[in-house]
C-alpha atoms as a PDB file:
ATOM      1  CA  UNK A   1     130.753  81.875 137.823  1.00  0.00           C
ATOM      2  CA  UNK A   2     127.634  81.476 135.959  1.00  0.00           C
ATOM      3  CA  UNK A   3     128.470  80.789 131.864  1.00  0.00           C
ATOM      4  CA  UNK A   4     126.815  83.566 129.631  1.00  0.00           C
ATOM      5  CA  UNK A   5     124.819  82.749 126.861  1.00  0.00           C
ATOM      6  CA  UNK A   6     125.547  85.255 124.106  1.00  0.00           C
ATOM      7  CA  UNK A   7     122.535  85.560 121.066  1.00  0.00           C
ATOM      8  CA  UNK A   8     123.245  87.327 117.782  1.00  0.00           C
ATOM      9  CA  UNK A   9     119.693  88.496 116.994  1.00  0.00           C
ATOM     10  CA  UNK A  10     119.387  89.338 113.559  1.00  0.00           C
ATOM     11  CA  UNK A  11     116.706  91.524 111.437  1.00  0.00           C
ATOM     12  CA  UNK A  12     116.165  89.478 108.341  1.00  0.00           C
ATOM     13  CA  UNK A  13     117.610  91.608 104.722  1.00  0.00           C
ATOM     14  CA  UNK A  14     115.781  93.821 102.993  1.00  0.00           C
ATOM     15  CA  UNK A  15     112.651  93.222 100.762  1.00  0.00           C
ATOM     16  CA  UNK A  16     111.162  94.918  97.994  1.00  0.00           C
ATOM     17  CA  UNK A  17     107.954  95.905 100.472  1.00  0.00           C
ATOM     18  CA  UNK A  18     110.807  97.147 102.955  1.00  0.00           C
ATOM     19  CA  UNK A  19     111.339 100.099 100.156  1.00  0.00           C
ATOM     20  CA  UNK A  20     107.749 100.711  99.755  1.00  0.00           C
ATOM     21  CA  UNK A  21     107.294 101.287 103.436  1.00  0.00           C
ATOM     22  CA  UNK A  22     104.087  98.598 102.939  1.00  0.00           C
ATOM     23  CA  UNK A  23     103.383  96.673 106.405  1.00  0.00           C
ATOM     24  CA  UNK A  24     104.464  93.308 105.636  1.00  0.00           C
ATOM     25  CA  UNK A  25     104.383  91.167 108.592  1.00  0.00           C
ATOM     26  CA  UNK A  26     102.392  88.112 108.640  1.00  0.00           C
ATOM     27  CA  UNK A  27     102.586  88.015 104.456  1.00  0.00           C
ATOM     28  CA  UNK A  28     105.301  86.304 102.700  1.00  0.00           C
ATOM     29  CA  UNK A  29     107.470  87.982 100.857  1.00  0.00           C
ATOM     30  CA  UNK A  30     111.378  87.323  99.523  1.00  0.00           C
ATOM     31  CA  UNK A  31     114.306  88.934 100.329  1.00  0.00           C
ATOM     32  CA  UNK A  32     115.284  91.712  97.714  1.00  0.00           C
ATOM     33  CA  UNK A  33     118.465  91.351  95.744  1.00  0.00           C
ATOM     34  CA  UNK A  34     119.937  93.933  98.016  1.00  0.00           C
ATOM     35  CA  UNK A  35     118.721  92.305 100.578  1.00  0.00           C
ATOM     36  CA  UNK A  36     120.469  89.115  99.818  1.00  0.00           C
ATOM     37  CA  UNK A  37     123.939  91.779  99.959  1.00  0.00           C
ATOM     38  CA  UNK A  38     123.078  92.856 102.989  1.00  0.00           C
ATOM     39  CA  UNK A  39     122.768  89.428 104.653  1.00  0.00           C
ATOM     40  CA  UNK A  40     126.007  88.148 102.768  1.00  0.00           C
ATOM     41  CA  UNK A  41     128.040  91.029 104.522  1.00  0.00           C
ATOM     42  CA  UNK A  42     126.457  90.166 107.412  1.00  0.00           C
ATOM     43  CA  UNK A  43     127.429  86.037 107.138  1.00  0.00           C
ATOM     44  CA  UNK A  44     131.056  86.599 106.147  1.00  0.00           C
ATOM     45  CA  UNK A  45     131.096  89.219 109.018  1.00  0.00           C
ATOM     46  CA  UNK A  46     130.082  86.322 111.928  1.00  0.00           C
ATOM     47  CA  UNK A  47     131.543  84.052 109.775  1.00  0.00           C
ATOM     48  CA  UNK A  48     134.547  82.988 112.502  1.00  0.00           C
ATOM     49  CA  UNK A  49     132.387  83.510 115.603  1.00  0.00           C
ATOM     50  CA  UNK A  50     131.444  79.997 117.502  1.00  0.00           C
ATOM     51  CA  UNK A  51     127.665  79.924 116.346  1.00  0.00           C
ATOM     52  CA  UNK A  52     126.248  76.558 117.718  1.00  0.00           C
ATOM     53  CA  UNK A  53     122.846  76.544 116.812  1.00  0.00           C
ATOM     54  CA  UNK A  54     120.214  79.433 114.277  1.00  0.00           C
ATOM     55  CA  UNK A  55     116.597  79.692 115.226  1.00  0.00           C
ATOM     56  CA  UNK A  56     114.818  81.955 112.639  1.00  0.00           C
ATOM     57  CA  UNK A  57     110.949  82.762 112.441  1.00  0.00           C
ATOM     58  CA  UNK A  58     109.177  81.365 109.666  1.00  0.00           C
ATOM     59  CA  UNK A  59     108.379  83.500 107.550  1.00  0.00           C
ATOM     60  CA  UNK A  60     110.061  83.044 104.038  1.00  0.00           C
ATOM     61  CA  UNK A  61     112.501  86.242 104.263  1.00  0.00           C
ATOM     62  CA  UNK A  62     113.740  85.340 107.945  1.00  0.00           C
ATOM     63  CA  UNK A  63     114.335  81.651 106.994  1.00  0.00           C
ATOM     64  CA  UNK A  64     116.403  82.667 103.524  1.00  0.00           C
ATOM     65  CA  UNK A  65     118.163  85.046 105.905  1.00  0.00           C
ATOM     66  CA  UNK A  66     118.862  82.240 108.581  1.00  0.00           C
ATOM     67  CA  UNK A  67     120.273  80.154 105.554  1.00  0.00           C
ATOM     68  CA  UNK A  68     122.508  81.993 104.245  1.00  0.00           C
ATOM     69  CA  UNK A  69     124.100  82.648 107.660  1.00  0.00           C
ATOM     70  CA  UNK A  70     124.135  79.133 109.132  1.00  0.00           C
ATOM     71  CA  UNK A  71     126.360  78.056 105.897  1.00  0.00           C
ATOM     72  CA  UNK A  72     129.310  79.345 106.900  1.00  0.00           C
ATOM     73  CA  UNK A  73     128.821  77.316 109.886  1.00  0.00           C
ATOM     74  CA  UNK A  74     127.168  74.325 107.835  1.00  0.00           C
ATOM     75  CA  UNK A  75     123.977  74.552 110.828  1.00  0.00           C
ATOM     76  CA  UNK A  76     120.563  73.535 110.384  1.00  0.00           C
ATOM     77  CA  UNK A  77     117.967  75.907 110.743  1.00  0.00           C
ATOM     78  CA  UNK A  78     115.215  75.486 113.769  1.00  0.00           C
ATOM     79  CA  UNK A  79     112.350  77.597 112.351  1.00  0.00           C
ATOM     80  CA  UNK A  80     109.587  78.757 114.961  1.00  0.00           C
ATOM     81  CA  UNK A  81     106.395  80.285 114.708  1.00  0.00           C
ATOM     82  CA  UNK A  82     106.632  82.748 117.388  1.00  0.00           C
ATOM     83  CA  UNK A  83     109.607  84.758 116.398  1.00  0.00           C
ATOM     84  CA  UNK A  84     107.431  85.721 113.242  1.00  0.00           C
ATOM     85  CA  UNK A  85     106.824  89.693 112.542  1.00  0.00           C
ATOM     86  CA  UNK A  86     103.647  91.028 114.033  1.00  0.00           C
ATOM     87  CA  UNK A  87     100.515  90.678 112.059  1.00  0.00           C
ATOM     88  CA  UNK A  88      98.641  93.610 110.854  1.00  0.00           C
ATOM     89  CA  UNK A  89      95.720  92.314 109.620  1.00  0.00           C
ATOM     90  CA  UNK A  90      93.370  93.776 106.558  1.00  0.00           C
ATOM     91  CA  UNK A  91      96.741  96.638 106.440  1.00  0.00           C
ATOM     92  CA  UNK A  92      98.724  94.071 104.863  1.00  0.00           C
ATOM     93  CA  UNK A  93     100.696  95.273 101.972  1.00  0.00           C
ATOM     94  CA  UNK A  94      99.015  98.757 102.549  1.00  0.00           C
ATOM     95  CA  UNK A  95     101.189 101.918 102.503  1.00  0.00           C
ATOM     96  CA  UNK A  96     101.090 103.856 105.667  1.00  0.00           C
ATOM     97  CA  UNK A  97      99.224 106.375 103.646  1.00  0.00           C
ATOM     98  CA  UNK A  98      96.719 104.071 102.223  1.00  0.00           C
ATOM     99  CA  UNK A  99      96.221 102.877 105.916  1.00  0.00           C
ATOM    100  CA  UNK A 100      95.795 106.496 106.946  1.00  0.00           C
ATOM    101  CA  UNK A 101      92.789 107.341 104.347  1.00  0.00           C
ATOM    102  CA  UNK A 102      90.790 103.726 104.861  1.00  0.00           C
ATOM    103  CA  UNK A 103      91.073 103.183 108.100  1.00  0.00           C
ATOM    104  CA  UNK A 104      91.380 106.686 109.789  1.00  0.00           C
ATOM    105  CA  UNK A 105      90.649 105.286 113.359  1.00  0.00           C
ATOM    106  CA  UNK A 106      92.349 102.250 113.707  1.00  0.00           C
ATOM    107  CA  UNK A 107      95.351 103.928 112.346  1.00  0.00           C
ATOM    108  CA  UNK A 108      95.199 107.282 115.084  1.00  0.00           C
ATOM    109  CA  UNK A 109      94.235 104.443 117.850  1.00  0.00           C
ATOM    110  CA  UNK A 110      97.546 102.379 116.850  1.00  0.00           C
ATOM    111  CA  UNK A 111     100.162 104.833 116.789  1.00  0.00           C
ATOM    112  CA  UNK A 112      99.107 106.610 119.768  1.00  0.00           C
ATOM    113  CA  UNK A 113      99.242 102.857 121.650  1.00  0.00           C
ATOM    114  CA  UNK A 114     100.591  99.929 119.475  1.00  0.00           C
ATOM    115  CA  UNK A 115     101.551  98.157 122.102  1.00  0.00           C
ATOM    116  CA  UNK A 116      97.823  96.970 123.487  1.00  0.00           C
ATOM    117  CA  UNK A 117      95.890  97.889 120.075  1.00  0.00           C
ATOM    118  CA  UNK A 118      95.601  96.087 116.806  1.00  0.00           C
ATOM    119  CA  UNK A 119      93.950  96.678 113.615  1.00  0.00           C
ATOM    120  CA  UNK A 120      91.063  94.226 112.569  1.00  0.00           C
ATOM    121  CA  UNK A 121      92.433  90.903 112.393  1.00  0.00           C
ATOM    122  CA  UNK A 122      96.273  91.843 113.493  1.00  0.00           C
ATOM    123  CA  UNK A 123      98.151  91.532 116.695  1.00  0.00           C
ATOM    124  CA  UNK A 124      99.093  94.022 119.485  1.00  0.00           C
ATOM    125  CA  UNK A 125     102.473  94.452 120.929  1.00  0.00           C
ATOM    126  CA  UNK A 126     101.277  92.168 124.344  1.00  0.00           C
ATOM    127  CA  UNK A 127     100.395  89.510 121.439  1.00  0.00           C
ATOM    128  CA  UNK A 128     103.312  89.183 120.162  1.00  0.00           C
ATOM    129  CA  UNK A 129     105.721  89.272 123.176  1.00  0.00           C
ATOM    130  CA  UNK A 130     103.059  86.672 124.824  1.00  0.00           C
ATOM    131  CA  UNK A 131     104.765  84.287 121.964  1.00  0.00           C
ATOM    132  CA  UNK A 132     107.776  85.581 121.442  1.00  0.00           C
ATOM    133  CA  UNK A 133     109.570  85.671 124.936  1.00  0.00           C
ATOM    134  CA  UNK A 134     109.027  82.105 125.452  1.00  0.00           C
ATOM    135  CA  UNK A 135     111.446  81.142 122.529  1.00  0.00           C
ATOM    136  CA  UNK A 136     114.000  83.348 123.701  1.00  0.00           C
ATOM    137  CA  UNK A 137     113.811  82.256 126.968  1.00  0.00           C
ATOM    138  CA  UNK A 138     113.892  78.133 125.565  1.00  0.00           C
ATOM    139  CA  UNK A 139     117.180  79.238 123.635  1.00  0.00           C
ATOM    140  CA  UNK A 140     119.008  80.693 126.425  1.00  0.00           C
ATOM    141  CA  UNK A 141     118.006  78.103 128.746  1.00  0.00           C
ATOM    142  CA  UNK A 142     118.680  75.222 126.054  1.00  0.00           C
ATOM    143  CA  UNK A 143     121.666  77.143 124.855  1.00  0.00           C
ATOM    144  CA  UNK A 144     123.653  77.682 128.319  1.00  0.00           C
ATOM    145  CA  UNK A 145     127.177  79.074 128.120  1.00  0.00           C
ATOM    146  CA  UNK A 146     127.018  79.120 123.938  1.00  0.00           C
ATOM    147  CA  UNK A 147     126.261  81.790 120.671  1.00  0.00           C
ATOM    148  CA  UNK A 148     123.335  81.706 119.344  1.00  0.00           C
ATOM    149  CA  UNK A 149     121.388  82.820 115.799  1.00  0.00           C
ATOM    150  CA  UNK A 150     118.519  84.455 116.256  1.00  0.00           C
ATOM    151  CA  UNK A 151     116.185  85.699 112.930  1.00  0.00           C
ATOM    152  CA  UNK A 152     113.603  87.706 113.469  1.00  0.00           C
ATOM    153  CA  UNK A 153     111.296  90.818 112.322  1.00  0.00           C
ATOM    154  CA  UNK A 154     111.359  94.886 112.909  1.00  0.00           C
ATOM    155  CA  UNK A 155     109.038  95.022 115.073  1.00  0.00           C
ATOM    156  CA  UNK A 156     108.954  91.605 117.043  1.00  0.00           C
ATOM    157  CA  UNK A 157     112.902  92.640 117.827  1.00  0.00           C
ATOM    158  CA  UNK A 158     111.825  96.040 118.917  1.00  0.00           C
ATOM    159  CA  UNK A 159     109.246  94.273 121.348  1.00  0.00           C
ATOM    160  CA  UNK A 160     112.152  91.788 122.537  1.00  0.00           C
ATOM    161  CA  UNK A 161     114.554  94.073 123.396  1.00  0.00           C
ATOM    162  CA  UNK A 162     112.324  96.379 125.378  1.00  0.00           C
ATOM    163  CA  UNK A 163     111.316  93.278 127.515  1.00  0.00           C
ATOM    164  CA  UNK A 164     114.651  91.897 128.145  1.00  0.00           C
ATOM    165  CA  UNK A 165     115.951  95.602 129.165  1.00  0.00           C
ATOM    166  CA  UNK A 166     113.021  96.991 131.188  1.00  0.00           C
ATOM    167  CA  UNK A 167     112.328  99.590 128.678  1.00  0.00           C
ATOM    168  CA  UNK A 168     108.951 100.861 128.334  1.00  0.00           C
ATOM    169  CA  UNK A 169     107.659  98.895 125.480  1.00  0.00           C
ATOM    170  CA  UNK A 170     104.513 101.219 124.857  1.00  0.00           C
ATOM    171  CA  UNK A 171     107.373 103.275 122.676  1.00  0.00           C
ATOM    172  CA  UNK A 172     108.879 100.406 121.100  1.00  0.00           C
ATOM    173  CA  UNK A 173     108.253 102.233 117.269  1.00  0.00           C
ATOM    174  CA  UNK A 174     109.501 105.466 118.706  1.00  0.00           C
ATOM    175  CA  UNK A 175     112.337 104.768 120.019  1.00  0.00           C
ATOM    176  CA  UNK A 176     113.798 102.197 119.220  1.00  0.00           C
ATOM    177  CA  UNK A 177     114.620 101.325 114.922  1.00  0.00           C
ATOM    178  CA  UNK A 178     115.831  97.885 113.309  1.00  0.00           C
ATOM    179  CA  UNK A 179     117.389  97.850 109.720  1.00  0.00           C
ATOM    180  CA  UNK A 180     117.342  95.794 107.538  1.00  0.00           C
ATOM    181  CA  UNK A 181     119.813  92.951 108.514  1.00  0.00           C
ATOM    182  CA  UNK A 182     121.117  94.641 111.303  1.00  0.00           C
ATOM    183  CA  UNK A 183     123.016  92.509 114.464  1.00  0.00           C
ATOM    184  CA  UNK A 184     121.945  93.111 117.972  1.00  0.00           C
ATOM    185  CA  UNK A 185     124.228  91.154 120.938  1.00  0.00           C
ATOM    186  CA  UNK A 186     122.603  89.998 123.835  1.00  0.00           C
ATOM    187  CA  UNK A 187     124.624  88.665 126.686  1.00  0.00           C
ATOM    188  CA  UNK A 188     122.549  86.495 129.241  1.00  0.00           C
ATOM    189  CA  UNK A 189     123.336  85.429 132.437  1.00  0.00           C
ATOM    190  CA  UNK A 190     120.356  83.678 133.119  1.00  0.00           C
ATOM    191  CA  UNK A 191     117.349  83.658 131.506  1.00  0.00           C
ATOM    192  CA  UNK A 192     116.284  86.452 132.902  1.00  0.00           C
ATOM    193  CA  UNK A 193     118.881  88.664 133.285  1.00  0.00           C
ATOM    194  CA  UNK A 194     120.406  90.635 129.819  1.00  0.00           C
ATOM    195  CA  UNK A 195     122.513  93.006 128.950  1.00  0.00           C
ATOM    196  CA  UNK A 196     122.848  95.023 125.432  1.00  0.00           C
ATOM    197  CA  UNK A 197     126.200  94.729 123.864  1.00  0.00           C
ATOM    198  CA  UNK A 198     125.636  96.036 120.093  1.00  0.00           C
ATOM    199  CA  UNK A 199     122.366  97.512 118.919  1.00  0.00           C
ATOM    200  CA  UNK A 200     120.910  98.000 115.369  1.00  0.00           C
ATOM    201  CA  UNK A 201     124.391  97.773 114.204  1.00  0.00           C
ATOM    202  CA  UNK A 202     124.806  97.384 110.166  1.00  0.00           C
ATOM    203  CA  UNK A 203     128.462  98.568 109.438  1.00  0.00           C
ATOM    204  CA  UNK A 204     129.107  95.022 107.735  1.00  0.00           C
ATOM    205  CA  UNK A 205     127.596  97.084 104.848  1.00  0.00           C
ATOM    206  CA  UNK A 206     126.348 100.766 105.275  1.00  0.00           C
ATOM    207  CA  UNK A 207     128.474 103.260 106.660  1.00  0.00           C
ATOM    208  CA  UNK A 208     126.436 104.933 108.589  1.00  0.00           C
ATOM    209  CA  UNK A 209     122.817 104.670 110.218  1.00  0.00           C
ATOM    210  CA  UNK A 210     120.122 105.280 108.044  1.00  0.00           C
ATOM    211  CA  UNK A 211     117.919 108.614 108.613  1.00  0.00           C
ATOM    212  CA  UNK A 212     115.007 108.030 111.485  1.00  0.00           C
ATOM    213  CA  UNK A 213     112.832 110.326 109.226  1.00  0.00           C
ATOM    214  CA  UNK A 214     112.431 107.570 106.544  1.00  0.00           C
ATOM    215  CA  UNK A 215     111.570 104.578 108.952  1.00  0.00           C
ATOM    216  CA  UNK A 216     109.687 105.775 112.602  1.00  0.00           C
ATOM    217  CA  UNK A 217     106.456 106.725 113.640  1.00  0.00           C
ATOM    218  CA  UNK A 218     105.244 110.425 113.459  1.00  0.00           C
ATOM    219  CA  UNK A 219     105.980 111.188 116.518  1.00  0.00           C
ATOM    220  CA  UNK A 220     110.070 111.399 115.212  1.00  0.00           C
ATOM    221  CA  UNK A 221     108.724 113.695 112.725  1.00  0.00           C
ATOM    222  CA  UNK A 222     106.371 115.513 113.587  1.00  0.00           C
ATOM    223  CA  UNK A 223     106.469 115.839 117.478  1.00  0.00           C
ATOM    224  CA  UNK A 224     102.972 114.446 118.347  1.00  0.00           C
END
């Protein structure tokens, strides 16, 4: 019987742009004191499971994330360039509404397809999964038969998963949410070949779900 690989992907914590729903993907920015919480429930929660190696992206709030969850299991921490968030461009650190009143067109062009378009400067969905997949597929087929850490962004997870499963990633921001330090299970047969065991899950500290209102596109709100 073929071993499977299991990977624990991982949303990095919170950050104080995560509350001021500002696009922060290629910029560096810290974790959040909450965000730190978040990612401590999260450690002592996978504390016990087998974890033999943590790849995070390289941005600076996925690698503090990474940290603090390899010390339980006293692992170094791989860090690669393409598990990092997707890059907006000249909307970095912009509100969604700011975005909305400078740059009217890009932003109608990107949330009717943000999977093939980009804003000046930024990356498209195809973009990042182009660099992305490749690590995941290097871990699982590096990483035969054992857990794995895996750190990465909102959206780049989004991407993932819809690859992996055969979803239609053209919806990846509709239907499909990460929170802040949430765990995702992946079982892996082959490197191909996945299968979703836990999704988006945060009950290592929040109680429930958070409200899709507050973090999806318009289409969740308003229908179009």
């Amino acid at each position: 019987m073929t071993a499977t690989t299991r990977l624990f992907l991982v949303r990095h914590g919170a950050t104080q742009l995560t509350s001021e729903d500002r696009f922060s993907g290629a910029i560096g920015v810290d974790l959040s004191d909450e965000g730190r919480a978040q990612v401590r429930c999260l450690a002592e929660r996978l504390a016990h499971e087998p974890i033999r190696a943590v790849y995070t992206s390289s941005l600076s709030r996925a690698v503090e994330t990474a940290e603090l969850l390899a010390a339980p299991h006293r692992l170094p921490v791989d860090q690669r360039v393409g598990l990092a968030e997707i890059s907006h461009g000249r909307w970095e650190g912009l509100t969604r509404r700011e975005v909305e009143s400078r740059f009217p067109d890009e932003y109608r062009a990107w949330e009717t397809d943000p999977f093939t378009f980009a804003p000046e400067g930024g990356e498209s969905g195809v973009q990042v999964l182009a660099r992305a997949l490749p690590v995941v597929r290097e871990i699982v087929v590096r990483h035969r038969g054992e857990r794995v850490l895996v750190v990465s962004h909102k959206a780049t997870l989004r991407l993932l998963l819809s690859s992996l499963l055969g979803f239609d990633a053209r919806g990846y921001r509709d239907r499909l949410d990460q929170s802040p330090a949430c765990l995702n299970v992946v079982d892996f047969k082959d490197a191909v070949r996945a299968r979703l065991m836990l999704f988006n899950d945060v009950s290592h500290y929040a109680s429930e779900p958070r409200r899709p209102e507050d973090n999806l596109s318009k289409w969740w709100e308003h229908g179009t």
